[in-house]
N, C-alpha and C. Protein backbone atom coordinates (compact mmCIF):
# COMPACT_ATOMS: atom_id res chain seq x y z
N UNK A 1 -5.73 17.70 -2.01
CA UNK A 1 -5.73 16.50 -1.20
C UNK A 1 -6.30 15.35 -2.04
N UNK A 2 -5.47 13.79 -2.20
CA UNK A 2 -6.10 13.17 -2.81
C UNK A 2 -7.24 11.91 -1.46
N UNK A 3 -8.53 12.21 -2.41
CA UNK A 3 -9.54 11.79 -1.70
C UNK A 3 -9.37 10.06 -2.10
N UNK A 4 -9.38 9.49 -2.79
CA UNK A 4 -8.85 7.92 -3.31
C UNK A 4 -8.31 7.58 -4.42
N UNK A 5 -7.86 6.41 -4.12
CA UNK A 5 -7.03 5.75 -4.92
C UNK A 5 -7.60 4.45 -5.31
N UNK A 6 -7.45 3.53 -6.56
CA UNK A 6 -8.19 2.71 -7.45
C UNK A 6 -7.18 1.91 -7.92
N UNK A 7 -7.00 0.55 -8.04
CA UNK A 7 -6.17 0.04 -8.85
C UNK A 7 -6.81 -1.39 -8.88
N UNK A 8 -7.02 -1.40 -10.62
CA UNK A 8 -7.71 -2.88 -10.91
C UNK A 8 -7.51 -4.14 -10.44
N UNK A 9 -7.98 -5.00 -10.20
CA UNK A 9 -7.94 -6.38 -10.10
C UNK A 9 -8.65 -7.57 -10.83
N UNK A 10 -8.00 -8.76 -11.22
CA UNK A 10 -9.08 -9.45 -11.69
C UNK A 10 -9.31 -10.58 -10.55
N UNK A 11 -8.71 -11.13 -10.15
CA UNK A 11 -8.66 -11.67 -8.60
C UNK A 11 -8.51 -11.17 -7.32
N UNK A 12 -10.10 -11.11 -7.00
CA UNK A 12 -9.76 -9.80 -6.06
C UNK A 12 -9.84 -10.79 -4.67
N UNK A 13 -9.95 -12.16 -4.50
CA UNK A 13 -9.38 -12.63 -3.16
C UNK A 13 -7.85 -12.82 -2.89
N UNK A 14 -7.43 -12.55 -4.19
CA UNK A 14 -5.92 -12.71 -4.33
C UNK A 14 -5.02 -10.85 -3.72
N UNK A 15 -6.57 -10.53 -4.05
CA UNK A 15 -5.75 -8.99 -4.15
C UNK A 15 -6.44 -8.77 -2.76
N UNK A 16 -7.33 -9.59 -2.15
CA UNK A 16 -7.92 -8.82 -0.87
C UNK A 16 -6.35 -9.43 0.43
N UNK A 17 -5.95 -10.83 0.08
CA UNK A 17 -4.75 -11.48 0.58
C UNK A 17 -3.79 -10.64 1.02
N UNK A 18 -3.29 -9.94 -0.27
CA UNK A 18 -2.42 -9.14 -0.32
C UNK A 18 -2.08 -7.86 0.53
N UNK A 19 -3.00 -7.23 -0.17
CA UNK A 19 -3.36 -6.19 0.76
C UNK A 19 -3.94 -6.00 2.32
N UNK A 20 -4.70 -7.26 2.52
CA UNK A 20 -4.99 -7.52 4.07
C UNK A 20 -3.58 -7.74 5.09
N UNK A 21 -2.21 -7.42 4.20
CA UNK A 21 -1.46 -8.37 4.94
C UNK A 21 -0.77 -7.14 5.58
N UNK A 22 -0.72 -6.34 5.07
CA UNK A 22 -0.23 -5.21 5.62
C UNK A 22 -0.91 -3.61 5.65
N UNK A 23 -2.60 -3.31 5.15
CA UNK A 23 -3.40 -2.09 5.52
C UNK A 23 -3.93 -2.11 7.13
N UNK A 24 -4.01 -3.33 7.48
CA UNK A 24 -4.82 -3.15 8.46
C UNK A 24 -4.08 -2.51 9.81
N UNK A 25 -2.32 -2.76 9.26
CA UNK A 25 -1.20 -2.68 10.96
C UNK A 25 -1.18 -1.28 10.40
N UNK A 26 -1.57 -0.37 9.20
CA UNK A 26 -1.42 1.04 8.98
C UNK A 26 -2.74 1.54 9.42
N UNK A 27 -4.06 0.67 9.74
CA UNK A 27 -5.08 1.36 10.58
C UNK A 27 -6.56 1.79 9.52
N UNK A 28 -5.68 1.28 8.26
CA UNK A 28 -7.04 0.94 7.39
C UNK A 28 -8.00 -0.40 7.61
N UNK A 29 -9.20 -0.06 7.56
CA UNK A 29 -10.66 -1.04 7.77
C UNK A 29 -10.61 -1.74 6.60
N UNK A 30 -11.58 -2.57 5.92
CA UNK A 30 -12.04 -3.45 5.06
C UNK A 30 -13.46 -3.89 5.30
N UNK A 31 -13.86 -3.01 4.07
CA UNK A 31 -15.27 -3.41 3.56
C UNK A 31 -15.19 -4.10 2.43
N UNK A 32 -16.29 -5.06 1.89
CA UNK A 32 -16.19 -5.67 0.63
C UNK A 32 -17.89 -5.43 0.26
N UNK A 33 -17.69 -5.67 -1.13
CA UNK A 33 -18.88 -5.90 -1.54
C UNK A 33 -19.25 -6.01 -3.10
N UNK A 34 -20.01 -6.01 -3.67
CA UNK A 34 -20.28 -6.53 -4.92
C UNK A 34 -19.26 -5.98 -5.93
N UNK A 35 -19.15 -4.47 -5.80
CA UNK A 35 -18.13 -3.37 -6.58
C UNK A 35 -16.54 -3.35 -5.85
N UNK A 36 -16.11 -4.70 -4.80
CA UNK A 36 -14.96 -4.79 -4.85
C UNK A 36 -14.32 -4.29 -3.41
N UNK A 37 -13.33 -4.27 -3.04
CA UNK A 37 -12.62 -3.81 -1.52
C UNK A 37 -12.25 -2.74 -1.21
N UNK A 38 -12.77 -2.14 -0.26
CA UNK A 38 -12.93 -0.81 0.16
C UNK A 38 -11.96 -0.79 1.30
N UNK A 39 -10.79 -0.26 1.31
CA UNK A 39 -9.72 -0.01 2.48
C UNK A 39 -9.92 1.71 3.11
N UNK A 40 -10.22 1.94 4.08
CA UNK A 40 -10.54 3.09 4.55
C UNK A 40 -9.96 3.23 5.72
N UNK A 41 -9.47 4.77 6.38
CA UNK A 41 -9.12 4.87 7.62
C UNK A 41 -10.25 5.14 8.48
N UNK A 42 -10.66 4.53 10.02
CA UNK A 42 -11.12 5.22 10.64
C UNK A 42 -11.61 6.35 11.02
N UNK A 43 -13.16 6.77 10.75
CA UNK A 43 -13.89 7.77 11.38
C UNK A 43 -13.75 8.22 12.48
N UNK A 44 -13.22 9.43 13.15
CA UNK A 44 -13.49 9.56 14.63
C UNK A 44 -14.93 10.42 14.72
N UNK A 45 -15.64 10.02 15.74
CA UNK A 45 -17.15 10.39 15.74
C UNK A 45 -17.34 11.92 15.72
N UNK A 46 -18.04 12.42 15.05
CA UNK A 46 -18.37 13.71 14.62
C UNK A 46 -17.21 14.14 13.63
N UNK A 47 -16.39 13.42 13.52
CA UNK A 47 -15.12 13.80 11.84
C UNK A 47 -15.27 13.11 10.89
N UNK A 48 -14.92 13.55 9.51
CA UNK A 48 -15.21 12.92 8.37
C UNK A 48 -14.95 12.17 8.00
N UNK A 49 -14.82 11.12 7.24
CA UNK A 49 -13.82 10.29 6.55
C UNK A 49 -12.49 10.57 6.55
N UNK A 50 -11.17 10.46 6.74
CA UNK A 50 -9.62 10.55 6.71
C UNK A 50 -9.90 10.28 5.24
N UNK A 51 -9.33 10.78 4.35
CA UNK A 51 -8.93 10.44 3.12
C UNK A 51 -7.53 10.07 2.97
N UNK A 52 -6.83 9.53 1.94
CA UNK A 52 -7.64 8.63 0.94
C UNK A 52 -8.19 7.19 1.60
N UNK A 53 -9.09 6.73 1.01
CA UNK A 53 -9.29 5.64 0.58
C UNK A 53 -9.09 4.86 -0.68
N UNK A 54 -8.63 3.60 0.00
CA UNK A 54 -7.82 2.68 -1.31
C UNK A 54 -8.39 1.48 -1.45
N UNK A 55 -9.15 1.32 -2.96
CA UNK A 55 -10.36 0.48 -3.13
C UNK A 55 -8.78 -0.08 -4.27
N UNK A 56 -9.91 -1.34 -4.21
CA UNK A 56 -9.38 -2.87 -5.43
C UNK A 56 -10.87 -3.40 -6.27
N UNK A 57 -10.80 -3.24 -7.62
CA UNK A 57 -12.09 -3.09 -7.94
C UNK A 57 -11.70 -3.87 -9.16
N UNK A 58 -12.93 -4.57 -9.35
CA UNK A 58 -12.62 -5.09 -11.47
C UNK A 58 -12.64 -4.12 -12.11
N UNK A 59 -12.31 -4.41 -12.88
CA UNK A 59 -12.11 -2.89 -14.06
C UNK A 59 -13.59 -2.58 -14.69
N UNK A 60 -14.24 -1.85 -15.12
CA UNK A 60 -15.59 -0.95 -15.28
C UNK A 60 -15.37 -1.72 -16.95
N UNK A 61 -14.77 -1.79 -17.51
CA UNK A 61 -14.71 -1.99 -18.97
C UNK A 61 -14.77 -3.99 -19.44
N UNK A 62 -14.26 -4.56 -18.42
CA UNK A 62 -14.43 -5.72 -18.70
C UNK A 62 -13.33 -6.30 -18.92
N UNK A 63 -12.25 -5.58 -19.24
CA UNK A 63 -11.29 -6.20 -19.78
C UNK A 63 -10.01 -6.47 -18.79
N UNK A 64 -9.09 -7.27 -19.24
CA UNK A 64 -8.70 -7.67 -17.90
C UNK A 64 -7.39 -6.07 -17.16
N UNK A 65 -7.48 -6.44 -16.10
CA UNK A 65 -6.85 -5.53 -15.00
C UNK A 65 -5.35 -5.11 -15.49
N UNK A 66 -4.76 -4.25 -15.64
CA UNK A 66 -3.22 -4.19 -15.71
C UNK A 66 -2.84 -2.93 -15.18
N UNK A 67 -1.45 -3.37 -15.11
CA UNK A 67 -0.83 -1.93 -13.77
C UNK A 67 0.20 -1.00 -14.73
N UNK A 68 -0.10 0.36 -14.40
CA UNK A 68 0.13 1.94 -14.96
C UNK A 68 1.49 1.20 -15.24
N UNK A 69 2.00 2.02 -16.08
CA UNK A 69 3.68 2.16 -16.35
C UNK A 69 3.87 3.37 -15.33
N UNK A 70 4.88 3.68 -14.73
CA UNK A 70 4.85 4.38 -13.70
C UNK A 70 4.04 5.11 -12.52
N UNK A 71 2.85 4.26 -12.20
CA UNK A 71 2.12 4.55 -11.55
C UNK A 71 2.53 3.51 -10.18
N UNK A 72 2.47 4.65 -8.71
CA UNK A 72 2.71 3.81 -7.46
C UNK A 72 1.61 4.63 -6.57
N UNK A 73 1.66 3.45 -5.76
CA UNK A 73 0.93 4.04 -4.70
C UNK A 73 1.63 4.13 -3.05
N UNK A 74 1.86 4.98 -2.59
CA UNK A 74 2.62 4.44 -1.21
C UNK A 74 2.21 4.35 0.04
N UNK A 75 2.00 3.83 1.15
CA UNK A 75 1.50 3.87 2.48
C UNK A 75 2.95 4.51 3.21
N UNK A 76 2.37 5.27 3.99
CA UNK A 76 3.43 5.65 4.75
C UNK A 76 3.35 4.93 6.61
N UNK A 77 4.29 3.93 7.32
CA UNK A 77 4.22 3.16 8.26
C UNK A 77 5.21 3.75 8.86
N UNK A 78 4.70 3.62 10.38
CA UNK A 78 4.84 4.30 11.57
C UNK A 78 7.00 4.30 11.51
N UNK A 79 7.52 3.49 11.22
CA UNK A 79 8.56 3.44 11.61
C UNK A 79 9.28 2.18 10.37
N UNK A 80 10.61 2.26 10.38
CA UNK A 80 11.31 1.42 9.81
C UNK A 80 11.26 0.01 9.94
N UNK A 81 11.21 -0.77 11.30
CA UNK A 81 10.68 -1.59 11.74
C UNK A 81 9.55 -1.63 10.84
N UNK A 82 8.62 -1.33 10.79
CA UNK A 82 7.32 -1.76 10.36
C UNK A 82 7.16 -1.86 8.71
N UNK A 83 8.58 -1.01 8.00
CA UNK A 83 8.27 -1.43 6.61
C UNK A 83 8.86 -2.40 6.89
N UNK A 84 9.69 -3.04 7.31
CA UNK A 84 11.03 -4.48 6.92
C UNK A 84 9.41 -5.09 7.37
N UNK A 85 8.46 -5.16 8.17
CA UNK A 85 7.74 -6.15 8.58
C UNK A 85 6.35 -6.09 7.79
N UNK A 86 6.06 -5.34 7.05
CA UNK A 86 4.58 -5.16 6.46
C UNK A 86 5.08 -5.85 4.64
N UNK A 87 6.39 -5.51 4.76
CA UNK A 87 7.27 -5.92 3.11
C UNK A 87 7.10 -7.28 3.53
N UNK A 88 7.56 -8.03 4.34
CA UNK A 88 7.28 -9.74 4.92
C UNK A 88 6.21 -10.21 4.07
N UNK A 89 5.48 -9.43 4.92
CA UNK A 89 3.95 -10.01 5.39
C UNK A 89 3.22 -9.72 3.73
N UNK A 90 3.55 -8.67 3.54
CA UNK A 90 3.11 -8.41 1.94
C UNK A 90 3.14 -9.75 1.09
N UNK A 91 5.08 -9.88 1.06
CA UNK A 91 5.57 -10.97 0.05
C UNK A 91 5.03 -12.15 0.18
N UNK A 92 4.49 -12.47 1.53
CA UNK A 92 3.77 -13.85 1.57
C UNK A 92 2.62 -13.91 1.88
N UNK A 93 2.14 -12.86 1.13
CA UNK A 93 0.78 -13.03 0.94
C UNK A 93 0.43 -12.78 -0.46
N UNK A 94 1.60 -13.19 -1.26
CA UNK A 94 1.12 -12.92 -2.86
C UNK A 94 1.74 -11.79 -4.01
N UNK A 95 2.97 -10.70 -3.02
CA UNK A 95 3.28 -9.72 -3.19
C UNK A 95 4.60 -10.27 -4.13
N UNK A 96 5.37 -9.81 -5.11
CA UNK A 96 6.51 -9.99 -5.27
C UNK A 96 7.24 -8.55 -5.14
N UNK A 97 8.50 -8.79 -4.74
CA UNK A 97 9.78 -7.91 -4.24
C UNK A 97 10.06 -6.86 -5.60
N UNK A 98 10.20 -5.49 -5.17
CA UNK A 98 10.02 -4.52 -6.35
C UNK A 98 11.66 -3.64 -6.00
N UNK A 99 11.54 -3.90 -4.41
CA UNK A 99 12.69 -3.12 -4.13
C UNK A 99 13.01 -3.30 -2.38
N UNK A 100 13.78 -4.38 -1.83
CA UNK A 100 13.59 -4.89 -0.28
C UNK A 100 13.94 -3.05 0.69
N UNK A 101 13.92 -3.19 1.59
CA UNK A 101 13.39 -2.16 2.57
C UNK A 101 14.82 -1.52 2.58
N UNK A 102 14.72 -0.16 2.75
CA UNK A 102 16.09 0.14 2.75
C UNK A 102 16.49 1.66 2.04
N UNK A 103 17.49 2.76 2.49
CA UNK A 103 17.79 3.98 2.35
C UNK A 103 17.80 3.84 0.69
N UNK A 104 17.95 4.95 -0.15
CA UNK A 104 17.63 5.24 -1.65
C UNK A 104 18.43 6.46 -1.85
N UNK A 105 20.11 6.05 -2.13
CA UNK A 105 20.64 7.70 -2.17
C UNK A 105 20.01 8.51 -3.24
N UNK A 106 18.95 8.66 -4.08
CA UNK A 106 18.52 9.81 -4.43
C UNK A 106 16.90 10.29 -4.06
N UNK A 107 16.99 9.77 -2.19
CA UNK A 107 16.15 10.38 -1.81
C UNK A 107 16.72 11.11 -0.34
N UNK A 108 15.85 11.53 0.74
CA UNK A 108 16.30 12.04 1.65
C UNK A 108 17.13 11.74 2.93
N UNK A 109 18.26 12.05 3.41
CA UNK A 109 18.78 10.76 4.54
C UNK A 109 17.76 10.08 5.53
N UNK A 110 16.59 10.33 5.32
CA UNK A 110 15.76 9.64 6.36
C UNK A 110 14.84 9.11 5.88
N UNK A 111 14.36 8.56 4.84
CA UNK A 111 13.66 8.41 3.34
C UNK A 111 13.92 6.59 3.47
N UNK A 112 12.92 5.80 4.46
CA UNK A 112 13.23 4.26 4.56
C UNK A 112 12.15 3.91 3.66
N UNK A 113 12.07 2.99 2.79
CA UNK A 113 11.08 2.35 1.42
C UNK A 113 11.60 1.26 1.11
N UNK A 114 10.10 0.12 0.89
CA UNK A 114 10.46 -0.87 -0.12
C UNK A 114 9.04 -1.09 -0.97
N UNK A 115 9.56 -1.31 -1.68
CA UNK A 115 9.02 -1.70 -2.91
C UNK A 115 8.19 -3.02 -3.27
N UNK A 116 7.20 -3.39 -3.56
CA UNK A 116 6.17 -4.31 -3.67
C UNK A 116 5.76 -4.54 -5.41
N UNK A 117 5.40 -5.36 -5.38
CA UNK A 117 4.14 -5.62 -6.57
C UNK A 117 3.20 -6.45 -5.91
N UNK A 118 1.57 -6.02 -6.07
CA UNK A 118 0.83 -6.78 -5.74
C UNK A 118 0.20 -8.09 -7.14
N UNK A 119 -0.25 -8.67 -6.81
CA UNK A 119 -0.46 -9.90 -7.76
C UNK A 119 -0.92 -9.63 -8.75
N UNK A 120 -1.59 -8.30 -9.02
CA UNK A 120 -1.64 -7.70 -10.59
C UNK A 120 -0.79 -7.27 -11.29
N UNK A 121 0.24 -6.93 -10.23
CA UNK A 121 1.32 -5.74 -11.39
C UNK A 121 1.23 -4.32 -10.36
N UNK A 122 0.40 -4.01 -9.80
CA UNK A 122 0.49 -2.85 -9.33
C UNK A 122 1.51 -2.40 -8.26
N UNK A 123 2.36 -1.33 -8.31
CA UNK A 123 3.93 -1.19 -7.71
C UNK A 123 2.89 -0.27 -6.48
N UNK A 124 3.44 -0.92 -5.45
CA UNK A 124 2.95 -0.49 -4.14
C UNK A 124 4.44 -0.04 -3.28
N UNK A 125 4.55 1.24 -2.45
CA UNK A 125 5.58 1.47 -1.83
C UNK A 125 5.16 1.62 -0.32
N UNK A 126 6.06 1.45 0.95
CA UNK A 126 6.25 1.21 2.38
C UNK A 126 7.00 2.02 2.30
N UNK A 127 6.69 2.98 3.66
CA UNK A 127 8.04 4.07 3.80
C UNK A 127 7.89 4.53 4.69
N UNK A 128 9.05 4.94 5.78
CA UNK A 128 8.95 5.73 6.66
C UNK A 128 9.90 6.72 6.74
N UNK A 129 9.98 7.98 7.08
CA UNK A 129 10.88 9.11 6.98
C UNK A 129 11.09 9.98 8.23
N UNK A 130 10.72 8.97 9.72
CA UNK A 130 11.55 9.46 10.77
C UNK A 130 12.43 10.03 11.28
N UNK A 131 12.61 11.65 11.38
CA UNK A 131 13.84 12.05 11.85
C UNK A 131 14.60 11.44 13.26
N UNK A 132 13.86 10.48 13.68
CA UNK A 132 14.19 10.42 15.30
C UNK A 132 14.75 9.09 15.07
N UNK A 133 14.58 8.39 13.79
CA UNK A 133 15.70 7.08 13.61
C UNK A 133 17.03 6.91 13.08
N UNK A 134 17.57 5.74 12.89
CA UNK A 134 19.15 6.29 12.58
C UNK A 134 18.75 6.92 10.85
N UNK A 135 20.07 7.38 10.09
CA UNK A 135 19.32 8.05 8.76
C UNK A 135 20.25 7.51 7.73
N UNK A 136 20.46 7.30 6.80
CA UNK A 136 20.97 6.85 5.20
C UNK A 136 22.55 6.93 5.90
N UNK A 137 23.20 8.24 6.59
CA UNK A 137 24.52 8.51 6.75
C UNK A 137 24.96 8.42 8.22
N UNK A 138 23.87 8.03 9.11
CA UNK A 138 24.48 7.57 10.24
C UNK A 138 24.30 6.17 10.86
């Protein structure tokens, strides 16, 4: 199980923008603080932390922030509807277009994703894989 996820920033109100525009309708919180933005799911009382958590942090080394060569990260959202609408809300909040919302024949007929960059470079993916919506072939 991955417990979190990390991806540098050197502008992190640029990167808190971004990301505020569409973690919070997936039910992640926002903490900030000296070491950077802490996106977390809800505790239910007497349960642990939900993992992962997805922090935005300056880089530990000093040097400036840059995004993996094939490194993504993906949120998975309730429904199709909600990627075409979190991809929006992303793009105008700083995001540029990596891949608009939409079936991927070399993934599964029910396999809905789009594709992001957040204002560093970092490739962020939206997806939903509903069997109960229409699918790639119907």
């Amino acid at each position: 199980m991955i417990a979190y996820v990390t991806v540098g920033a050197d502008d992190l109100a640029r990167a808190k923008r971004f990301y505020s525009a569409f973690l919070p309708a997936l039910g992640y919180g926002l903490k900030e603080g000296p070491e950077g933005l802490s996106f977390a799911l809800p505790a239910h009382p007497g349960q642990s932390p939900a993992p992962p958590d997805f922090y935005v942090k300056p880089t530990f080394d000093g040097r400036p922030a840059s995004a993996g060569n094939g490194c993504m990260v993906a949120f998975e959202a309730r429904n199709q509807q909600q990627v075409r609408k979190l991809h929006a809300a992303a793009l105008s909040a700083g995001g540029s277009d990596e891949g608009q919302p939409g079936f991927r024949a070399s993934y599964g007929p029910h396999f809905y994703v789009a594709y992001l960059r957040d204002p560093q470079g970092n490739k962020i993916a939206l997806f939903s894989s509903d069997p109960n919506e229409p699918g790639r072939d119907g």
